[in-house]
Protein backbone atom coordinates (compact mmCIF):
# COMPACT_ATOMS: atom_id res chain seq x y z
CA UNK A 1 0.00 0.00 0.00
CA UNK A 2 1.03 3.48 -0.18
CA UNK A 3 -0.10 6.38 1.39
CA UNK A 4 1.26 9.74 0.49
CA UNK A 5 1.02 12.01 3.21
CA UNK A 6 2.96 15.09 5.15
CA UNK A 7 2.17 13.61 8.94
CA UNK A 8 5.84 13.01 9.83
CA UNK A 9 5.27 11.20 12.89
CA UNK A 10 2.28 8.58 11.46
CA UNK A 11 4.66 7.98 8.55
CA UNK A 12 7.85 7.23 10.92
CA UNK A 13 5.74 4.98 13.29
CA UNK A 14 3.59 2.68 10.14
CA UNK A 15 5.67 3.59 7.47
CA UNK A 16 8.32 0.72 6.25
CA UNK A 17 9.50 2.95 3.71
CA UNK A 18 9.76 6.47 3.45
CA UNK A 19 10.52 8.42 -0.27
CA UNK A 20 11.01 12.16 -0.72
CA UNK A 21 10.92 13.70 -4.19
CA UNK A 22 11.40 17.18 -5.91
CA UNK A 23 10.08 17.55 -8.75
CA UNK A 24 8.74 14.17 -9.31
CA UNK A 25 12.15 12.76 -8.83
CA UNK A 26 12.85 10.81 -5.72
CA UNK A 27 15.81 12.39 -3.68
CA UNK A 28 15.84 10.40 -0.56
CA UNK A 29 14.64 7.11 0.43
CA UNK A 30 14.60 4.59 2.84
CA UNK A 31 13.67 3.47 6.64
CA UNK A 32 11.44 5.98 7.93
CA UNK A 33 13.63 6.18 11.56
CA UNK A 34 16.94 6.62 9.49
CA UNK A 35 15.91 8.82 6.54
CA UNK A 36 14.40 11.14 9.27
CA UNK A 37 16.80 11.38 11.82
CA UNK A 38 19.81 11.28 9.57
CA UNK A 39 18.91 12.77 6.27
CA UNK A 40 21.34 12.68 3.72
CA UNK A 41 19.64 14.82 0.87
CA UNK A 42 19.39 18.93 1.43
CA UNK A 43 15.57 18.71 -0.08
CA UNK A 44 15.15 16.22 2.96
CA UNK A 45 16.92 18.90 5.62
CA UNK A 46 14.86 21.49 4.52
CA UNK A 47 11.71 19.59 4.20
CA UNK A 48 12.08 18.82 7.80
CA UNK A 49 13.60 21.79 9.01
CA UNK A 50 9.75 23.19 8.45
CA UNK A 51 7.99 20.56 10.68
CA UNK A 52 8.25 20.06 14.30
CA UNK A 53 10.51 17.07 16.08
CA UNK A 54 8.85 13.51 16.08
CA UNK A 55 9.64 13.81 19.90
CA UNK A 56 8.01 16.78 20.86
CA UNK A 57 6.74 20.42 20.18
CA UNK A 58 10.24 21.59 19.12
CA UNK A 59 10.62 22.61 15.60
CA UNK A 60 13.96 21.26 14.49
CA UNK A 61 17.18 22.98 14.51
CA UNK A 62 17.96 22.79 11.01
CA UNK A 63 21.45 23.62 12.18
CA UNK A 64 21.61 20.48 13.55
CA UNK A 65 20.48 18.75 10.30
């Protein structure tokens, strides 16, 4: 099944595969814990970098990604 969706933390916890794309093109892909704790792809960093932490009501410190 897929689901597309912008829910970070539903997609981390049911997810077994995460995909980012720009521009129809996937960037980044992988296991939803890894991809979004460790992204490896700047369109990843800066897609996150606009939603809060999957651990609380922090937004992230896109410093820090």
């Amino acid at each position: 099944m897929i689901i597309v969706t912008h829910e970070i933390g539903f997609a981390k916890e049911v997810a077994d595969q995460v995909v980012f794309m720009e521009g129809g093109v996937i960037v980044e892909q992988g296991d939803p814990k890894v991809v979004l704790e460790h992204p490896t792809e700047e369109r990843t960093r800066k897609f996150l970098s606009r939603y809060l932490t999957l651990d609380s009501e922090q937004p992230l410190d896109s410093a820090a990604l």
